[in-house]
N, C-alpha and C. Protein backbone atom coordinates (compact mmCIF):
# COMPACT_ATOMS: atom_id res chain seq x y z
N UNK A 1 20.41 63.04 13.82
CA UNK A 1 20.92 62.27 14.93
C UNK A 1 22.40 61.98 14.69
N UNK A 2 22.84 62.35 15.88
CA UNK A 2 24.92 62.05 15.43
C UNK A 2 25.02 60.41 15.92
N UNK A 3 26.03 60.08 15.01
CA UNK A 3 26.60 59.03 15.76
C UNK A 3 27.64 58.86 16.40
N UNK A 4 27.28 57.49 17.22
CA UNK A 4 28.31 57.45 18.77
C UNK A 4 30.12 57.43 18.18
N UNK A 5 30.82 58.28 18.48
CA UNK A 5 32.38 58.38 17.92
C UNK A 5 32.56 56.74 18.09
N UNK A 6 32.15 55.66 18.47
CA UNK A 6 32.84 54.41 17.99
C UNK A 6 32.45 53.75 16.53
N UNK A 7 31.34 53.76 15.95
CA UNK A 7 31.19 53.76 15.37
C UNK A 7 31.32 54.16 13.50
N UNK A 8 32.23 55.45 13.88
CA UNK A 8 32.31 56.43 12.71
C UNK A 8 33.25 56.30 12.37
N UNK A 9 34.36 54.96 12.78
CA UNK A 9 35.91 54.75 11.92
C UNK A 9 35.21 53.42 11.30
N UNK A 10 33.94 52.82 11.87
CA UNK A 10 33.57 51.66 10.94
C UNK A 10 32.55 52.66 9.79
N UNK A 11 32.15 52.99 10.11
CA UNK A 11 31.35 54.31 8.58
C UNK A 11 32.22 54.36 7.69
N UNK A 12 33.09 55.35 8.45
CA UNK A 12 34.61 55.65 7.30
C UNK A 12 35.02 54.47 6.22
N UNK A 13 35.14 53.48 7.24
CA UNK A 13 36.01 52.03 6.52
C UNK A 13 35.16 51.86 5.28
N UNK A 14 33.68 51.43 5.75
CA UNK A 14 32.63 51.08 4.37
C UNK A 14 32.34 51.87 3.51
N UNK A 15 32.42 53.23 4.13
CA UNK A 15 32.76 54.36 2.86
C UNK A 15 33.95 54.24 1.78
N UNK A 16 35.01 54.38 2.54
CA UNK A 16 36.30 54.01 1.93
C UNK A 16 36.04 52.45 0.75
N UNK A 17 35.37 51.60 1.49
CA UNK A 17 35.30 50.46 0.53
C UNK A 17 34.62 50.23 -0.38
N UNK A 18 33.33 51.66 -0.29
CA UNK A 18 32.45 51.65 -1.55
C UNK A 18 32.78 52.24 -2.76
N UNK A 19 34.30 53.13 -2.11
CA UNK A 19 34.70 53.91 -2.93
C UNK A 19 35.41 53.36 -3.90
N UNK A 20 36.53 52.60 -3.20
CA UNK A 20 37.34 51.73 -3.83
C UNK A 20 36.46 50.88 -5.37
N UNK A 21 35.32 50.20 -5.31
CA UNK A 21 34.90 49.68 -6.03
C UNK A 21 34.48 50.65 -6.95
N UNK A 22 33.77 51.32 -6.50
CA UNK A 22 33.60 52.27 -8.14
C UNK A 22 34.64 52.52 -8.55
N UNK A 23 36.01 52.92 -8.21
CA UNK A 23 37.05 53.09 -8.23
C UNK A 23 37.58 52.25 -9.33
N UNK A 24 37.16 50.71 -8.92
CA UNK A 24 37.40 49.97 -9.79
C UNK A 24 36.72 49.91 -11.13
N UNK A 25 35.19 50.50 -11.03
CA UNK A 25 34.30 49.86 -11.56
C UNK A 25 34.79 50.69 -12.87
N UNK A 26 34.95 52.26 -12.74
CA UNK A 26 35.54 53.15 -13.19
C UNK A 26 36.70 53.11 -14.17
N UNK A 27 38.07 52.53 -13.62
CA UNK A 27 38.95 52.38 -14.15
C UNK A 27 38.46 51.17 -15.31
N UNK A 28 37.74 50.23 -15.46
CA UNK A 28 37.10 48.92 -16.04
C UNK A 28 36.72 49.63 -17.50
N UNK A 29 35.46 50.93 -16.75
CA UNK A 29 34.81 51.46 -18.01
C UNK A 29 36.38 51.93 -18.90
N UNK A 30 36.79 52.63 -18.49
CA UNK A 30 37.65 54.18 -18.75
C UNK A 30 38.42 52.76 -20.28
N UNK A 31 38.99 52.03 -19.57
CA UNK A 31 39.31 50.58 -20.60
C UNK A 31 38.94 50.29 -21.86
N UNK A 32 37.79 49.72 -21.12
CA UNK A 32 37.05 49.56 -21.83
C UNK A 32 36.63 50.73 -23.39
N UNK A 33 36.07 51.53 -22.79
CA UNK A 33 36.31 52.93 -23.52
C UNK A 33 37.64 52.90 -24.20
N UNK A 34 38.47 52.62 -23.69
CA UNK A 34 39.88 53.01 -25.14
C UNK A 34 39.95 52.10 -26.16
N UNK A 35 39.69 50.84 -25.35
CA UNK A 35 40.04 49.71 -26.81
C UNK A 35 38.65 49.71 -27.72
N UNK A 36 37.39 50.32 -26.95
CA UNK A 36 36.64 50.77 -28.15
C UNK A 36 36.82 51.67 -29.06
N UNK A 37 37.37 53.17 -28.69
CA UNK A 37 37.77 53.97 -29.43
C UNK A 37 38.85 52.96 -30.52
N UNK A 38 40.25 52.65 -30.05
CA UNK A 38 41.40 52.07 -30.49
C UNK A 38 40.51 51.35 -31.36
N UNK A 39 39.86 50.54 -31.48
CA UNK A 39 38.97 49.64 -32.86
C UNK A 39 38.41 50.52 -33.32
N UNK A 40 37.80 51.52 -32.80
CA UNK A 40 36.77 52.71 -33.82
C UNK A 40 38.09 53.29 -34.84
N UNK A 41 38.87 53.76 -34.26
CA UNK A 41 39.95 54.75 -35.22
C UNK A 41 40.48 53.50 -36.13
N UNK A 42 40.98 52.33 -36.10
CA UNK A 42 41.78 51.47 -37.05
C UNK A 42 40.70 51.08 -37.68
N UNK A 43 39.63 50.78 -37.81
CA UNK A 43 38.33 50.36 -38.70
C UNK A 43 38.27 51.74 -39.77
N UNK A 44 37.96 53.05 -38.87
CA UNK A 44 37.84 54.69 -39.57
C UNK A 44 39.12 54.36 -40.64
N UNK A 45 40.14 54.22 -40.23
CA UNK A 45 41.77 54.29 -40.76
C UNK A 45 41.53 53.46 -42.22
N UNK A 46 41.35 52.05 -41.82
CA UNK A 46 41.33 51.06 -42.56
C UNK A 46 40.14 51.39 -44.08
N UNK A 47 38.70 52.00 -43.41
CA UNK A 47 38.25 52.38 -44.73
C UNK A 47 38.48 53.39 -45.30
N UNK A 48 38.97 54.01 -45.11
CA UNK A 48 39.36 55.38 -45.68
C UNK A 48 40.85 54.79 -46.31
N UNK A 49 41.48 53.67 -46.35
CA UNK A 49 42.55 53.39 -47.04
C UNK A 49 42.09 52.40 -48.01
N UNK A 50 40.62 51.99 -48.38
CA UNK A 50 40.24 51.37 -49.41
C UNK A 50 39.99 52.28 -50.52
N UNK A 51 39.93 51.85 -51.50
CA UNK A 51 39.72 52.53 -52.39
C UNK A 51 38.19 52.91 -52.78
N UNK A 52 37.92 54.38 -53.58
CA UNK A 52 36.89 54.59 -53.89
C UNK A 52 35.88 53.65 -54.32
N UNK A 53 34.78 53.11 -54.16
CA UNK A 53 33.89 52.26 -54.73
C UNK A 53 34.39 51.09 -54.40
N UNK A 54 34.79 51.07 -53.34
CA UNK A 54 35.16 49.06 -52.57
C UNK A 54 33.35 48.55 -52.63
N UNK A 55 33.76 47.28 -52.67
CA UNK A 55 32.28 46.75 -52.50
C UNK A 55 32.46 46.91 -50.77
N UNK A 56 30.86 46.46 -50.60
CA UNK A 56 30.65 45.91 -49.39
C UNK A 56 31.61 44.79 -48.21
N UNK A 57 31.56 43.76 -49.49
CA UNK A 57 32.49 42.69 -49.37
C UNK A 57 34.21 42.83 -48.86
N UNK A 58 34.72 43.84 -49.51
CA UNK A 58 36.09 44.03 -48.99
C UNK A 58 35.86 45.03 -47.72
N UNK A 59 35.03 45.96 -47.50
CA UNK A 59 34.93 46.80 -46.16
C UNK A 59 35.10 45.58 -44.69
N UNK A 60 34.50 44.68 -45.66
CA UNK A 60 33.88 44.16 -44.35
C UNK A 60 34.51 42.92 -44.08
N UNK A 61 35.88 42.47 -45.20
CA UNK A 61 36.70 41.77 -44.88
C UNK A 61 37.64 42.35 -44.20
N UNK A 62 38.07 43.84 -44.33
CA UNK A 62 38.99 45.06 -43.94
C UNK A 62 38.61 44.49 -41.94
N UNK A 63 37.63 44.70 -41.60
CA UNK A 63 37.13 44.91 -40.72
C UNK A 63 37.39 43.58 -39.59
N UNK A 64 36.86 42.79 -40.73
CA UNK A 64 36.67 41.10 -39.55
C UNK A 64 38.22 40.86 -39.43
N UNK A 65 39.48 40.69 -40.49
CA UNK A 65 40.60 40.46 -40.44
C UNK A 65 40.83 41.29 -39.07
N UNK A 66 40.90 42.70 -38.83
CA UNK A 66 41.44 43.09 -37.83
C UNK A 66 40.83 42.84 -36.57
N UNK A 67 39.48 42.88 -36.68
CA UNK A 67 38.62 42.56 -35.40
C UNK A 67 39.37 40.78 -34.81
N UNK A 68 39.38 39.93 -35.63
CA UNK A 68 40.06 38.62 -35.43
C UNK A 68 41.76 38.93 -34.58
N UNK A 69 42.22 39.48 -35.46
CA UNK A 69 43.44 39.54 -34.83
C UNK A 69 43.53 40.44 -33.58
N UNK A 70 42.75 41.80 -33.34
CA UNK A 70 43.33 42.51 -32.47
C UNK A 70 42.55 41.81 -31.15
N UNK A 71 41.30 40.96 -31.57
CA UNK A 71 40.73 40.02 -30.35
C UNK A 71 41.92 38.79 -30.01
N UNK A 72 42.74 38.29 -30.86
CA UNK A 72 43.37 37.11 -30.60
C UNK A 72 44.43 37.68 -29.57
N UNK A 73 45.08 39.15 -29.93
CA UNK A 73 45.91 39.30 -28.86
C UNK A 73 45.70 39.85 -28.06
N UNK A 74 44.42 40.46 -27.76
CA UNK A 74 43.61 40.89 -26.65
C UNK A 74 43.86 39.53 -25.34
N UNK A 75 43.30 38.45 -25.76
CA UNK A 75 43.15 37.17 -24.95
C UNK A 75 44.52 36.59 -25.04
N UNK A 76 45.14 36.89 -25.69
CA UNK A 76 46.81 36.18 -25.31
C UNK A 76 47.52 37.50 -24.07
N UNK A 77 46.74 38.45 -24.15
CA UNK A 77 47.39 39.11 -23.22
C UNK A 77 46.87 39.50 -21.89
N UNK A 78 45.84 38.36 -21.71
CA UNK A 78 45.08 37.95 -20.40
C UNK A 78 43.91 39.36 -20.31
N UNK A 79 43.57 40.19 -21.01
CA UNK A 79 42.33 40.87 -20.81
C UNK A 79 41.01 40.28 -21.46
């Protein structure tokens, strides 16, 4: 069944506006996704610059130090 030509610039519009949001929803992930990677590689970085046979204990101070800081300026920089 077609629809009546008045109708089909309001279709368009809500199309257009569903788009937009994934659009958004999209660009959010894609973000999201980097500053996960960006913490995956400086964590990778960081143990591989400890030395052979670190305990547990320093990996995982390696880790929280940066997780602390790169969260503190995460939120000072309004994300």
């Amino acid at each position: 069944m077609e629809q009546p030509a008045r109708t089909l610039p309001t279709a368009i519009e809500a199309h257009r506006l569903r788009l937009e949001e994934s659009l958004a929803k999209l660009r959010k992930a894609l973000d999201n996704w980097r500053i996960y990677s960006f913490e995956y590689e400086a964590f990778r970085e960081e143990l591989q610059a400890l030395p052979v046979g670190a305990s547990h204990e320093a990996m995982v101070s390696s880790h929280c130090t940066r997780y602390a800081l790169f969260h503190a300026v995460r939120q000072g920089s309004g994300h």
